[in-house]
C-alpha atoms as a PDB file:
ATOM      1  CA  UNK A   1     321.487  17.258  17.276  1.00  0.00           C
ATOM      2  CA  UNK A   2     318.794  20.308  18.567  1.00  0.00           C
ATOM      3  CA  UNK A   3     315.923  21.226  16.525  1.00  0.00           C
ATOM      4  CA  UNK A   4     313.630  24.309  16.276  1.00  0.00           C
ATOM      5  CA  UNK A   5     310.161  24.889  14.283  1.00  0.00           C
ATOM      6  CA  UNK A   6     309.562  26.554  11.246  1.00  0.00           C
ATOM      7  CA  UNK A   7     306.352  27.402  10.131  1.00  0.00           C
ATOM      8  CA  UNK A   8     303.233  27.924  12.108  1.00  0.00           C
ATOM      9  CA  UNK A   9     300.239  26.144  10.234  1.00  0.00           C
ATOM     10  CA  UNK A  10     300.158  23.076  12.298  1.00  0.00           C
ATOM     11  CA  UNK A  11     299.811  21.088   8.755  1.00  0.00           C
ATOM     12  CA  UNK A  12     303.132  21.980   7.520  1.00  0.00           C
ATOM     13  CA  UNK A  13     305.231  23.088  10.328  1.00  0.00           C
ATOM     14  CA  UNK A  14     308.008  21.124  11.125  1.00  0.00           C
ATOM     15  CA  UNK A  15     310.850  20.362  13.065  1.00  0.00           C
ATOM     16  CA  UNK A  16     314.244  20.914  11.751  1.00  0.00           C
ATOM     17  CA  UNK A  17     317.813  20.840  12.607  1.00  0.00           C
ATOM     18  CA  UNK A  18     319.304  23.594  13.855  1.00  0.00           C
ATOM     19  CA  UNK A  19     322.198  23.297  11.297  1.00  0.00           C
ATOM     20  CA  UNK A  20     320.985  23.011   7.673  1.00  0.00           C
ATOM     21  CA  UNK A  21     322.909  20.809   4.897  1.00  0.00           C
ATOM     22  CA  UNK A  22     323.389  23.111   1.474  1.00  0.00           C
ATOM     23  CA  UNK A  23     323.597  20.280  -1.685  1.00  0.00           C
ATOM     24  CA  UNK A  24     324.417  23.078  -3.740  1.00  0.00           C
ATOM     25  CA  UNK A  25     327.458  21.397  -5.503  1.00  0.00           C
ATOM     26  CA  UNK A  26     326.415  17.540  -4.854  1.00  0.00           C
ATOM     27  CA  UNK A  27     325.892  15.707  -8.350  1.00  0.00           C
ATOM     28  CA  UNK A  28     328.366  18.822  -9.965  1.00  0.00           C
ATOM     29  CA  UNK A  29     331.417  19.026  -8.137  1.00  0.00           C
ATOM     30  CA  UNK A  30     331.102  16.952  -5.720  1.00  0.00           C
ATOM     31  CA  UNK A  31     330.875  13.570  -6.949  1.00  0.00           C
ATOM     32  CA  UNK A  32     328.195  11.281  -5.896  1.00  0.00           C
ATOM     33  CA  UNK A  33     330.529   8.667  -3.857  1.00  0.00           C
ATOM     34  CA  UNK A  34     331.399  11.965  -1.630  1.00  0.00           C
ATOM     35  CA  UNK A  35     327.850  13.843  -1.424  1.00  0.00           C
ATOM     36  CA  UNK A  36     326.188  10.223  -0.487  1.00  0.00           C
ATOM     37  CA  UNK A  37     328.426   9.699   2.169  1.00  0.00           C
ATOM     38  CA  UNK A  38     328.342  13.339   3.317  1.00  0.00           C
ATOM     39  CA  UNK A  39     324.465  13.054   3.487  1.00  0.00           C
ATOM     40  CA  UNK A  40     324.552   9.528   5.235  1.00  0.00           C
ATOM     41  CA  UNK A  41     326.690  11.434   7.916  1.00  0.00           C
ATOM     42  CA  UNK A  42     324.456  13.861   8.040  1.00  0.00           C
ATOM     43  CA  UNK A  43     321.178  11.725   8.876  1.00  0.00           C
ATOM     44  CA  UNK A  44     323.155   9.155  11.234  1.00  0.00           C
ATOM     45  CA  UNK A  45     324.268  12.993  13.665  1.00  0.00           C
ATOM     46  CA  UNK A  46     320.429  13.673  13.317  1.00  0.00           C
ATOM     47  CA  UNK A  47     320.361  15.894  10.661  1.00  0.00           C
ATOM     48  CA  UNK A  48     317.159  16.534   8.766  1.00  0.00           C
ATOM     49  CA  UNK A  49     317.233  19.385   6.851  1.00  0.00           C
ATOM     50  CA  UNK A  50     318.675  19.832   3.302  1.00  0.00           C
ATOM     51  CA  UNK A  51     318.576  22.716   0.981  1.00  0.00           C
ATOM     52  CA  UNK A  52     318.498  22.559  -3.032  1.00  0.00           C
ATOM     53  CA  UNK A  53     317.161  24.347  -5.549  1.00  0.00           C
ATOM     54  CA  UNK A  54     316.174  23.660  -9.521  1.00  0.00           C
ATOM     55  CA  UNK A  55     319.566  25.928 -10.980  1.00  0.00           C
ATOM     56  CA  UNK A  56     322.032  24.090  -9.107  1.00  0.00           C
ATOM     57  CA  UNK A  57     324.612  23.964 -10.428  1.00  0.00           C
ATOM     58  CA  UNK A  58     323.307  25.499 -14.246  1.00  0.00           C
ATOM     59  CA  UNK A  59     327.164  27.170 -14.077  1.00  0.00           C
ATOM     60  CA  UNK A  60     329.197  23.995 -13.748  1.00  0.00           C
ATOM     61  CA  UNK A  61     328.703  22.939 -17.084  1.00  0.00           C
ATOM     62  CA  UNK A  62     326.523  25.779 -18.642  1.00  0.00           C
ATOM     63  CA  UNK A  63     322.980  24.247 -18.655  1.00  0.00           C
ATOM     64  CA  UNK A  64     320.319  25.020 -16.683  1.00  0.00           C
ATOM     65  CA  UNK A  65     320.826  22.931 -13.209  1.00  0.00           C
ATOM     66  CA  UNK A  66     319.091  20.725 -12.045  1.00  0.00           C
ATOM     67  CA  UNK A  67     321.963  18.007 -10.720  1.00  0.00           C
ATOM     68  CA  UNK A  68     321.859  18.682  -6.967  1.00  0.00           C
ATOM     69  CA  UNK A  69     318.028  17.665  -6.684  1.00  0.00           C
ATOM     70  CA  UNK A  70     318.797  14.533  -9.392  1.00  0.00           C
ATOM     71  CA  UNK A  71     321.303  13.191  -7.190  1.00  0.00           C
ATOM     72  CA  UNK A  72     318.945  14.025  -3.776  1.00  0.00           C
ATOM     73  CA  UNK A  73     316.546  11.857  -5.607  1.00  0.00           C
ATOM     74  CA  UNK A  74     318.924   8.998  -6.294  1.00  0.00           C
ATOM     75  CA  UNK A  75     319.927   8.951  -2.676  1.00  0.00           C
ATOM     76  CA  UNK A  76     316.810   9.315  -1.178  1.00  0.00           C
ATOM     77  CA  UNK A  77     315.508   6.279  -3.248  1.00  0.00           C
ATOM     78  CA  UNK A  78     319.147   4.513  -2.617  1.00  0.00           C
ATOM     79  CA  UNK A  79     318.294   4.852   1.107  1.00  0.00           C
ATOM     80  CA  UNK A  80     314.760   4.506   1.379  1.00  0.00           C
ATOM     81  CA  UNK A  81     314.467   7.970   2.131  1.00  0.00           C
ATOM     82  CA  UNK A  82     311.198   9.268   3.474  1.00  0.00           C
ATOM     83  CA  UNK A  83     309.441  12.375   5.097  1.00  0.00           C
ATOM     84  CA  UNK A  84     311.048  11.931   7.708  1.00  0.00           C
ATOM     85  CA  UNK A  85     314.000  14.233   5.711  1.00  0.00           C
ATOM     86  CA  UNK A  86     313.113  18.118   5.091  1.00  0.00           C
ATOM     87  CA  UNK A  87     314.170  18.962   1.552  1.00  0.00           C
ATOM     88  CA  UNK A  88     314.028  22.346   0.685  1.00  0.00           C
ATOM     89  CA  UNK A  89     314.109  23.829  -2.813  1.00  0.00           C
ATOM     90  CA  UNK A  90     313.817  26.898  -4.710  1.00  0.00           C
ATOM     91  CA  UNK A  91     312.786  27.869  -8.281  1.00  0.00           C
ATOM     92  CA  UNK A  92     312.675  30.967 -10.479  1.00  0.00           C
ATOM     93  CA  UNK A  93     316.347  31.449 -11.145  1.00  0.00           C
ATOM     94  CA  UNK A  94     316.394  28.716 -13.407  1.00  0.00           C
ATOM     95  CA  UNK A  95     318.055  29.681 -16.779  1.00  0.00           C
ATOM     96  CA  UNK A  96     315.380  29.705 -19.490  1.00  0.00           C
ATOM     97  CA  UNK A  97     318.263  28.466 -21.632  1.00  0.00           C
ATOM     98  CA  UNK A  98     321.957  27.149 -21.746  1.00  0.00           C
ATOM     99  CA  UNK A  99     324.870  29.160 -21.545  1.00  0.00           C
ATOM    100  CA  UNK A 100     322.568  31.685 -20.103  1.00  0.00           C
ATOM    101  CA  UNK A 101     322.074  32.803 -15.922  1.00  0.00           C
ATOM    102  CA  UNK A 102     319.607  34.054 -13.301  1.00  0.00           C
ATOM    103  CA  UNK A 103     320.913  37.600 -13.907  1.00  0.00           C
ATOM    104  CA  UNK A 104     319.726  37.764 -17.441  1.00  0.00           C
ATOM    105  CA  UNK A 105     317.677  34.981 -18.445  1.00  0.00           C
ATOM    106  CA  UNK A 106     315.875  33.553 -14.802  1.00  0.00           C
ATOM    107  CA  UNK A 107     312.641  31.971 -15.587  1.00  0.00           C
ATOM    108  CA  UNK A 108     311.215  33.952 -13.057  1.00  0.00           C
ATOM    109  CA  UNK A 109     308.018  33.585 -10.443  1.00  0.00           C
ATOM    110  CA  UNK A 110     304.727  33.985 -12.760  1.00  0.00           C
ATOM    111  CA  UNK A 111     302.056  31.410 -12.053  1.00  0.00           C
ATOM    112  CA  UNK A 112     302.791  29.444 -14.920  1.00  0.00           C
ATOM    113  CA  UNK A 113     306.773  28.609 -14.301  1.00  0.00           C
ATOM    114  CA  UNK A 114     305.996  28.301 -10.475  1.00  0.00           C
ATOM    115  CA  UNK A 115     303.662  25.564 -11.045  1.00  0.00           C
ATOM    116  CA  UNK A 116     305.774  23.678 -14.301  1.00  0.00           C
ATOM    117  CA  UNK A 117     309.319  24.533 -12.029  1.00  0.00           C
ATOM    118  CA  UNK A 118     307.759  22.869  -9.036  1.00  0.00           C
ATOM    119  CA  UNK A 119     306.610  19.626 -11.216  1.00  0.00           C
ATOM    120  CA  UNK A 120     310.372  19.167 -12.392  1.00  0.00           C
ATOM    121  CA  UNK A 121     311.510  19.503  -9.113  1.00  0.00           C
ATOM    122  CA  UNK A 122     309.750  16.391  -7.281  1.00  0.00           C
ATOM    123  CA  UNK A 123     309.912  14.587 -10.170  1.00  0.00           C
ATOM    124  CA  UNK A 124     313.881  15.193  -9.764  1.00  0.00           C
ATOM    125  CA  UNK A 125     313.997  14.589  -6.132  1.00  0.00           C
ATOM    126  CA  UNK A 126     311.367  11.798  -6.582  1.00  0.00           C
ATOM    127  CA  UNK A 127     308.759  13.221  -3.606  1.00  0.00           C
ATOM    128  CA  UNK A 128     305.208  13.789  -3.658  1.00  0.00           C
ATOM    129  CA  UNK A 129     305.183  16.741  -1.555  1.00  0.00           C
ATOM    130  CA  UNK A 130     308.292  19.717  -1.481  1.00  0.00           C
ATOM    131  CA  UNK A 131     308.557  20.450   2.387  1.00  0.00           C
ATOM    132  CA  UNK A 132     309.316  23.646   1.958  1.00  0.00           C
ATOM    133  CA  UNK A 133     309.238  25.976  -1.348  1.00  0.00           C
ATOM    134  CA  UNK A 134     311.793  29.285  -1.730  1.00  0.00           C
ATOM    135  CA  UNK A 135     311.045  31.900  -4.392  1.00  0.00           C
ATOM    136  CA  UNK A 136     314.499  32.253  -5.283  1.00  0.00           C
ATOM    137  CA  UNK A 137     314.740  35.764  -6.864  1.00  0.00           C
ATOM    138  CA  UNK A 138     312.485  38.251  -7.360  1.00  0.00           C
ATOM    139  CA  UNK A 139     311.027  39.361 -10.278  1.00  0.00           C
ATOM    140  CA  UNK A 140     309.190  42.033 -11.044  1.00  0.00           C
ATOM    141  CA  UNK A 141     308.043  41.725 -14.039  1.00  0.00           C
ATOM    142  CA  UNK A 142     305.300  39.494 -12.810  1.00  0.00           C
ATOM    143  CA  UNK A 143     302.280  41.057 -10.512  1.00  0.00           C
ATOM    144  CA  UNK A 144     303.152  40.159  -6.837  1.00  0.00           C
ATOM    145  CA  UNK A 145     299.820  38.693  -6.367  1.00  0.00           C
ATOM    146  CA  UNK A 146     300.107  36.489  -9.475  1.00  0.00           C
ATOM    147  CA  UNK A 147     303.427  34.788  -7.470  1.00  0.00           C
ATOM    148  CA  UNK A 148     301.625  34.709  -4.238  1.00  0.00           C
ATOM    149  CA  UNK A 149     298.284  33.117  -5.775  1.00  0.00           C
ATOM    150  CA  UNK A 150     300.857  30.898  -7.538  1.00  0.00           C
ATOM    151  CA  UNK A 151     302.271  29.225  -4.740  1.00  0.00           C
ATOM    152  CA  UNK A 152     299.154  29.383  -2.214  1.00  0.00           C
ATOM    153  CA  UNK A 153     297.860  26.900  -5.410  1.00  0.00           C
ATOM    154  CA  UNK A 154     300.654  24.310  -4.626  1.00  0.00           C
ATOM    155  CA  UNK A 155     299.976  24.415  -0.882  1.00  0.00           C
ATOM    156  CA  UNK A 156     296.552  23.827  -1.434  1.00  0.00           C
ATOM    157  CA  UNK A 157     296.772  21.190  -3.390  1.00  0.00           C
ATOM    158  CA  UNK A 158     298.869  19.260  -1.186  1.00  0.00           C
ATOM    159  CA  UNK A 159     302.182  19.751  -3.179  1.00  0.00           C
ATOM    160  CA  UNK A 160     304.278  22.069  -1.572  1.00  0.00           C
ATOM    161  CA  UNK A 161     304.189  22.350   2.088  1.00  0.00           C
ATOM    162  CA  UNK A 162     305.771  25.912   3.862  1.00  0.00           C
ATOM    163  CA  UNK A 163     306.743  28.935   1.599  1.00  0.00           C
ATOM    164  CA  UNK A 164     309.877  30.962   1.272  1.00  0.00           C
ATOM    165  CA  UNK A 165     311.744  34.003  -0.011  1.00  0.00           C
ATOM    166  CA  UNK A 166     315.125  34.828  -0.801  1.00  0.00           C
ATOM    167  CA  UNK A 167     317.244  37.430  -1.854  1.00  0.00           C
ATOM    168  CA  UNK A 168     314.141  40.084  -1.956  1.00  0.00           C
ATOM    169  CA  UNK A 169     314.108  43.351  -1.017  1.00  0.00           C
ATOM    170  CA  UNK A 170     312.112  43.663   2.572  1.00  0.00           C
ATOM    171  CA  UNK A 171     309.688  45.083   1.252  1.00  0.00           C
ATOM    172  CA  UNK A 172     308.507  42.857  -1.358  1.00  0.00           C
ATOM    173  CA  UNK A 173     308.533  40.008   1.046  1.00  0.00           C
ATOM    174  CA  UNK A 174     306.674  42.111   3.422  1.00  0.00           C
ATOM    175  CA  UNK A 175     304.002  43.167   0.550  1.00  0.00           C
ATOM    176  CA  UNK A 176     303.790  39.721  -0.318  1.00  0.00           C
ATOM    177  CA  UNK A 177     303.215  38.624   2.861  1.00  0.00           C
ATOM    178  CA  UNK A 178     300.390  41.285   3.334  1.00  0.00           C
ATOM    179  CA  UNK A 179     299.132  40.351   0.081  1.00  0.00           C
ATOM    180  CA  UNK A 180     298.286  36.410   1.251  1.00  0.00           C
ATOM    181  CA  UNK A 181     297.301  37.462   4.427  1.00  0.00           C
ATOM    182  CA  UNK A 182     294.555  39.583   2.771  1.00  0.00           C
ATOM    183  CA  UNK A 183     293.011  37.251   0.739  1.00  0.00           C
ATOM    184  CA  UNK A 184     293.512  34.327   3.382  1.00  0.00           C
ATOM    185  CA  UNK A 185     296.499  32.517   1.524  1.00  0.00           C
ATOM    186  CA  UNK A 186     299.483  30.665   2.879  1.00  0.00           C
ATOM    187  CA  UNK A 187     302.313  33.356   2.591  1.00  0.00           C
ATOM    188  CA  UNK A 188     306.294  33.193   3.053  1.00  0.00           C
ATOM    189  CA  UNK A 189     307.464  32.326   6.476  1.00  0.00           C
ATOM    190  CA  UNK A 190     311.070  31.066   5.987  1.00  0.00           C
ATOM    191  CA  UNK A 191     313.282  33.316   4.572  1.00  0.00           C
ATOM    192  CA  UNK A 192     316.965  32.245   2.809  1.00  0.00           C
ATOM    193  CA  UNK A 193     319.948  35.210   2.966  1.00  0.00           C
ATOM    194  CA  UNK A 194     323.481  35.426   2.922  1.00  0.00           C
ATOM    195  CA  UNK A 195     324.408  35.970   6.893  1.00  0.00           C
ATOM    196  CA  UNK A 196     327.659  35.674   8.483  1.00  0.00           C
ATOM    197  CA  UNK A 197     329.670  37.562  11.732  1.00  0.00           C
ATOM    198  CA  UNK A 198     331.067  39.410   9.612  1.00  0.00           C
ATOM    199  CA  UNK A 199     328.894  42.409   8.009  1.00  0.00           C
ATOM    200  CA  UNK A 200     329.350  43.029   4.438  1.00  0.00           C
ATOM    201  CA  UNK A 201     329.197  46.773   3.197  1.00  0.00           C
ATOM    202  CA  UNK A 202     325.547  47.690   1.237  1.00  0.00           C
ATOM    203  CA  UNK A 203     326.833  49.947  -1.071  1.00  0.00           C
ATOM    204  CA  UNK A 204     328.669  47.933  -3.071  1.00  0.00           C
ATOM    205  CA  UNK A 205     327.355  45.114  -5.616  1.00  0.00           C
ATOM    206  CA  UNK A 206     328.129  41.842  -3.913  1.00  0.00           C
ATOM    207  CA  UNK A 207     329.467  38.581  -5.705  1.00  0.00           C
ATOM    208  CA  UNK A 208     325.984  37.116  -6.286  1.00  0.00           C
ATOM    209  CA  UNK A 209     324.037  40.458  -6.874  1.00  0.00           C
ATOM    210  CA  UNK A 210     325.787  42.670  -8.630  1.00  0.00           C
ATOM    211  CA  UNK A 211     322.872  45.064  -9.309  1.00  0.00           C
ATOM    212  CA  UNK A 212     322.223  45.372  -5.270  1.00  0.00           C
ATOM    213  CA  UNK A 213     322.786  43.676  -2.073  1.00  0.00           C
ATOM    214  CA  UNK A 214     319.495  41.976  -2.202  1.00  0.00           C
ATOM    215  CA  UNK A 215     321.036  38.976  -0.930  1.00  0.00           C
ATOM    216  CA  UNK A 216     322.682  39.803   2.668  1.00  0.00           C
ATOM    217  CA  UNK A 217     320.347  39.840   5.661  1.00  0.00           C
ATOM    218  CA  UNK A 218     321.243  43.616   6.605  1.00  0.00           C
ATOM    219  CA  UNK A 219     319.441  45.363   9.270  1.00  0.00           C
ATOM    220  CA  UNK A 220     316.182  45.793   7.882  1.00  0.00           C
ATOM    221  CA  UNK A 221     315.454  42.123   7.305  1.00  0.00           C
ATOM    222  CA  UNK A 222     317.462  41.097  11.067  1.00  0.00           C
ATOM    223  CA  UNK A 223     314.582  44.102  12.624  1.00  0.00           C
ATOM    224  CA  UNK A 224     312.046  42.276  10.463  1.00  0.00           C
ATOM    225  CA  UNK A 225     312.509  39.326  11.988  1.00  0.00           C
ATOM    226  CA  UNK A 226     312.337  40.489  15.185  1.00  0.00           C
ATOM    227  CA  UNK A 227     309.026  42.391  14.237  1.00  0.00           C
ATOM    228  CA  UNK A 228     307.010  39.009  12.915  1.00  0.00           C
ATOM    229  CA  UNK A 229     307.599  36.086  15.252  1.00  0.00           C
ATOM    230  CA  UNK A 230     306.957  33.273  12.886  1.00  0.00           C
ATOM    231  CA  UNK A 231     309.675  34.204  10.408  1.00  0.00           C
ATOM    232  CA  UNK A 232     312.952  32.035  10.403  1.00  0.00           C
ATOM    233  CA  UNK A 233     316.079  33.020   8.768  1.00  0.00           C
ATOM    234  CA  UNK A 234     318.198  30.292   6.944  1.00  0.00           C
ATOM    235  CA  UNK A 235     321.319  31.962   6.376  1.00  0.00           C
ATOM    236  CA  UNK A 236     323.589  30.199   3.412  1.00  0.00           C
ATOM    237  CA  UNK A 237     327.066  30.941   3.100  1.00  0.00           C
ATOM    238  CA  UNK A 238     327.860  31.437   6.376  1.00  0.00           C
ATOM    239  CA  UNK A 239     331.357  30.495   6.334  1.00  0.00           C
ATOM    240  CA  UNK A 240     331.760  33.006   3.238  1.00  0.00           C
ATOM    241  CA  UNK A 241     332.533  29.947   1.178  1.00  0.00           C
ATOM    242  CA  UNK A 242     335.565  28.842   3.043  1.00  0.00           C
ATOM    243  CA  UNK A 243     336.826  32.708   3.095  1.00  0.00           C
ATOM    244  CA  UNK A 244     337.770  32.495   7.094  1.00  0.00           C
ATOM    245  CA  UNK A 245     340.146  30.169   7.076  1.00  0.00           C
ATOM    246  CA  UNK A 246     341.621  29.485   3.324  1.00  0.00           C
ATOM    247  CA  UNK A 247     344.110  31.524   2.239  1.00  0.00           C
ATOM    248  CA  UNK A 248     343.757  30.974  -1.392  1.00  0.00           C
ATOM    249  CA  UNK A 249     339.553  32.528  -0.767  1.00  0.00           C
ATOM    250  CA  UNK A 250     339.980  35.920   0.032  1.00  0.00           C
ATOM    251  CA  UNK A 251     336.631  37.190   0.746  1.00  0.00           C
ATOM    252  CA  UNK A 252     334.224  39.168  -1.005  1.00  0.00           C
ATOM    253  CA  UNK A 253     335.052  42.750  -2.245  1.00  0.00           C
ATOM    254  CA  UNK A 254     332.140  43.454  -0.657  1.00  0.00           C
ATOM    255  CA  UNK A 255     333.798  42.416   2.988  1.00  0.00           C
ATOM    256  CA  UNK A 256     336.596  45.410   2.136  1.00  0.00           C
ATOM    257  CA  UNK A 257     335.866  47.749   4.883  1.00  0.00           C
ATOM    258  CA  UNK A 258     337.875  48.540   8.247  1.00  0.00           C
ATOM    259  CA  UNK A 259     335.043  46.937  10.633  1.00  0.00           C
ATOM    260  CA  UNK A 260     336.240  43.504   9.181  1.00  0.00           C
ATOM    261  CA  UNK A 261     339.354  43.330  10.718  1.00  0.00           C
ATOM    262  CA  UNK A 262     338.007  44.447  13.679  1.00  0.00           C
ATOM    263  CA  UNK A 263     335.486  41.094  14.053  1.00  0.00           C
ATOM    264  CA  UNK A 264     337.895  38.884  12.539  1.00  0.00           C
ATOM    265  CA  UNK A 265     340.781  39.444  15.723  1.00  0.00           C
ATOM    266  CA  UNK A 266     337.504  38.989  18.282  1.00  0.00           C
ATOM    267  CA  UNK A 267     336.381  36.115  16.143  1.00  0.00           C
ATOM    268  CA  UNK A 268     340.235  34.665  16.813  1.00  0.00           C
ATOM    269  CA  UNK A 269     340.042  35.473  20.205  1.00  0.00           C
ATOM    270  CA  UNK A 270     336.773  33.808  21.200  1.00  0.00           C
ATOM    271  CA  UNK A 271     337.578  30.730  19.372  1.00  0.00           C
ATOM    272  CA  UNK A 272     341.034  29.996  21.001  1.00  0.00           C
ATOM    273  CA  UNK A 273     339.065  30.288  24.236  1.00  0.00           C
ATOM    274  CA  UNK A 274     336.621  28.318  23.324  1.00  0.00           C
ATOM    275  CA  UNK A 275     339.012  25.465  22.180  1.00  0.00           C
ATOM    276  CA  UNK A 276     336.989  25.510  18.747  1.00  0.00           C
ATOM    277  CA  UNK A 277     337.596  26.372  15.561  1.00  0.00           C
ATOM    278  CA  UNK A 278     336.900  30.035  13.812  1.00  0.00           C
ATOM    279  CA  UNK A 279     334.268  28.185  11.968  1.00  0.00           C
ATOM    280  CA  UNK A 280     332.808  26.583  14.471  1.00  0.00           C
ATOM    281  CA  UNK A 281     332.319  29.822  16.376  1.00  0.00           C
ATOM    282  CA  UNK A 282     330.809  31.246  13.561  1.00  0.00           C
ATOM    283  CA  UNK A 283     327.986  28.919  13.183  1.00  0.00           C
ATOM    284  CA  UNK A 284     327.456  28.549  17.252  1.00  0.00           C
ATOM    285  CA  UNK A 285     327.016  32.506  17.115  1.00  0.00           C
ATOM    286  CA  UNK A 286     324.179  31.842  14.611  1.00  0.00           C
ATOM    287  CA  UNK A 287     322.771  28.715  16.125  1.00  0.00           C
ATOM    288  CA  UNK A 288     322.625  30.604  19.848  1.00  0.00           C
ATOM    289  CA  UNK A 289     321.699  34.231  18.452  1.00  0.00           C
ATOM    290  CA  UNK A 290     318.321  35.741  20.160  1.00  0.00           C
ATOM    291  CA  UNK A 291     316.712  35.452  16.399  1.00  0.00           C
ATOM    292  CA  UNK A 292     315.793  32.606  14.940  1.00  0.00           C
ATOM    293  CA  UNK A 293     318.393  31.569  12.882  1.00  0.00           C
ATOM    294  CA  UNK A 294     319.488  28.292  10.833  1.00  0.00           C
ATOM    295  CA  UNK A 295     323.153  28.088   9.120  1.00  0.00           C
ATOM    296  CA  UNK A 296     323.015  26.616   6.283  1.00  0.00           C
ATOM    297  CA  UNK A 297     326.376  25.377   5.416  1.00  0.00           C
ATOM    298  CA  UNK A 298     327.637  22.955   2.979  1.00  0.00           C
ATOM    299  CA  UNK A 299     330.301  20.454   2.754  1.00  0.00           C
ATOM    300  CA  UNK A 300     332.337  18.751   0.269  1.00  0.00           C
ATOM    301  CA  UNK A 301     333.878  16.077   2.506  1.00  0.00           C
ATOM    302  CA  UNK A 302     332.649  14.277   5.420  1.00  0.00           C
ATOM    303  CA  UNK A 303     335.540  15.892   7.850  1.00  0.00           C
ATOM    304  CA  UNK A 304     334.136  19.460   6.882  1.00  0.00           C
ATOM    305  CA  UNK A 305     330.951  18.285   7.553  1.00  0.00           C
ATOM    306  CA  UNK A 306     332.131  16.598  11.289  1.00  0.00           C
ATOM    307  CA  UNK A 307     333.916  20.473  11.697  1.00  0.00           C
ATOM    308  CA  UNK A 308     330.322  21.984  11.224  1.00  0.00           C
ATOM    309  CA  UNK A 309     328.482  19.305  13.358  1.00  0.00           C
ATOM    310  CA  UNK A 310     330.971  19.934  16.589  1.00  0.00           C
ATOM    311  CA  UNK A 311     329.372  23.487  16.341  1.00  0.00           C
ATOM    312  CA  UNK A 312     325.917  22.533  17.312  1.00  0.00           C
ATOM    313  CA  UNK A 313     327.082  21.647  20.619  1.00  0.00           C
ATOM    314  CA  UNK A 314     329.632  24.063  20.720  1.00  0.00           C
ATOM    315  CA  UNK A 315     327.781  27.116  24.025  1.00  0.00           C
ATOM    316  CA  UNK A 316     329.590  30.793  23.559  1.00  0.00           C
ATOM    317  CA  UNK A 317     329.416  32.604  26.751  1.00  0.00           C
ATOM    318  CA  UNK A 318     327.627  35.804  27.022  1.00  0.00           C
ATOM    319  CA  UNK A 319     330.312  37.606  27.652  1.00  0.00           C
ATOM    320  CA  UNK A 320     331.812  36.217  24.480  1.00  0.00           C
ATOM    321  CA  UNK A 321     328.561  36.856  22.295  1.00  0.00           C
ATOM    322  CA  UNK A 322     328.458  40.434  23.122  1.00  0.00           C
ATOM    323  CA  UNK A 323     332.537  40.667  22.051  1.00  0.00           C
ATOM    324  CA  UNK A 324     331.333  39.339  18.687  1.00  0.00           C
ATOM    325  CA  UNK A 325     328.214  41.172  18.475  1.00  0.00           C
ATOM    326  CA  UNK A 326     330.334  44.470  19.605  1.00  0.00           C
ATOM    327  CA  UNK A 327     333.490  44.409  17.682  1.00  0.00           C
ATOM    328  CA  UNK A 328     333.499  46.880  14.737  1.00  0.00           C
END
């Protein structure tokens, strides 16, 4: 395994895999006997960094969520798990109730749910301390400095270790960001987006977002990053959800354009060369890119999870980095 930093505070930076586990569907459709084994697979390749959030999965049996970081919990106690694992989590797109979603019912980021969401959530992964802490949507009916002051709380009190965003528009996180700098608070410095090879088109409502985009890492938030040094990108999906190999997931609609193509016969083409698989090229492009990114994929079964892990070691020439980065 290789590892990079994220954060900057020397009390709560830390060093993480370069490929990211997503529990998103562990304790929901994947059953426990599979997500325990996928995680022990995980940790014994050297794998310490594991994403989650409080509304997974609210849609797999119309509640609210909270089953991913449940069965983290159980394994972490079933294993003697300690902080020597990352666990990320988010909160704020928690359903207020059942049967409802983060679209039109999301809890939401004032100071109040942040620091009642972030209680249920180590209780449910059974920690004392949240290594790092996403804001998981925005919301805007709250006063960004009432979320900012919300979380800096948390970190201060020895809760919650690094901040995040994800799916915000640049500029909030970036007014956020100014915002804690100002008044000498801890502010967001990992950042969670939809990223892939290929480039999804911005003026269409995606899967996930249909009132906006909000959730791809276009080319404003890929120039941020290259503008603020101690930013990291985790990038989830970036396999599209199986949508690059399975013929029964067609991708997004949102993926419709005639630059797709285009990537997908270079994509091909590096990866027979490379004697690796198209989705193992994908995530090597992201693990070797010149920004500091972290794939964030999940897995259902321990081989997907081995196909992913190959990919870490898995070096793309230059020449064939600047074929994927070109093709359009």
């Amino acid at each position: 395994m290789k590892y990079r930093t994220i954060g900057t505070d020397p009390l709560h930076r830390r060093e993480v895999s370069v490929l990211a586990l997503g529990a998103m569907l562990f304790g929901s459709y994947t059953d426990e006997e599979t997500s325990f084994a996928v995680l022990d697979r995980y940790v014994e390749a050297g794998g310490n960094f594991i994403d989650t959030s409080d509304n997974y999965a609210f849609w797999a049996d119309g509640g609210q969520g909270g089953q991913s970081e449940e069965l983290l919990g159980r394994w972490r106690r079933s294993r003697g798990i300690g902080g020597e694992i990352v666990i990320a989590t988010k909160l704020g797109a928690r359903p207020l109730a059942p049967g409802t979603g983060y679209v039109d019912n999301p809890e939401g980021l004032s100071a109040k749910v942040i620091r009642e969401a972030a209680e249920r959530s180590r209780e449910r992964l059974g920690v004392e301390k949240i290594d790092l802490l996403y804001a998981h949507i925005e919301d805007r009916r709250v006063p960004l400095a009432e979320t900012v002051e919300g979380f800096a709380v948390l970190v201060a009190e020895g809760t919650v270790g690094l901040l995040g965003a994800s799916n915000h528009a640049v500029w909030r996180v970036e007014r956020a960001r100014a915002l804690a700098a100002a008044a000498g608070l801890p502010g967001y410095q990992v950042l969670q987006y939809q990223h892939s090879l290929l480039r999804p088109r911005s003026d269409v409502p995606s899967d996930l977002f249909p009132d906006g985009g909000l959730g791809h890492a276009g080319p404003e938030l890929l120039s941020y990053l290259r503008a603020e040094s101690d930013l990291t990108l985790v990038a989830y999906s970036p396999l599209l959800a199986g949508a690059y190999t399975r013929e029964d997931k067609p991708l997004p609609a949102d993926y419709d354009h005639p630059g797709t193509p285009a990537r997908l016969k270079v994509l091909r083409e590096v990866a027979r060369e490379a004697d690796a698989t198209v989705n193992q090229v994908v995530l090597a492009w992201q693990i070797g890119a010149d920004l500091p990114v972290i794939p964030l994929a999940g897995a259902s079964s321990v081989a997907q999870l081995e196909e992913n892990l190959a990919a870490v070691d898995l070096e793309l020439t230059g020449e064939q980095r600047a074929r994927l980065d070109a093709a359009h």
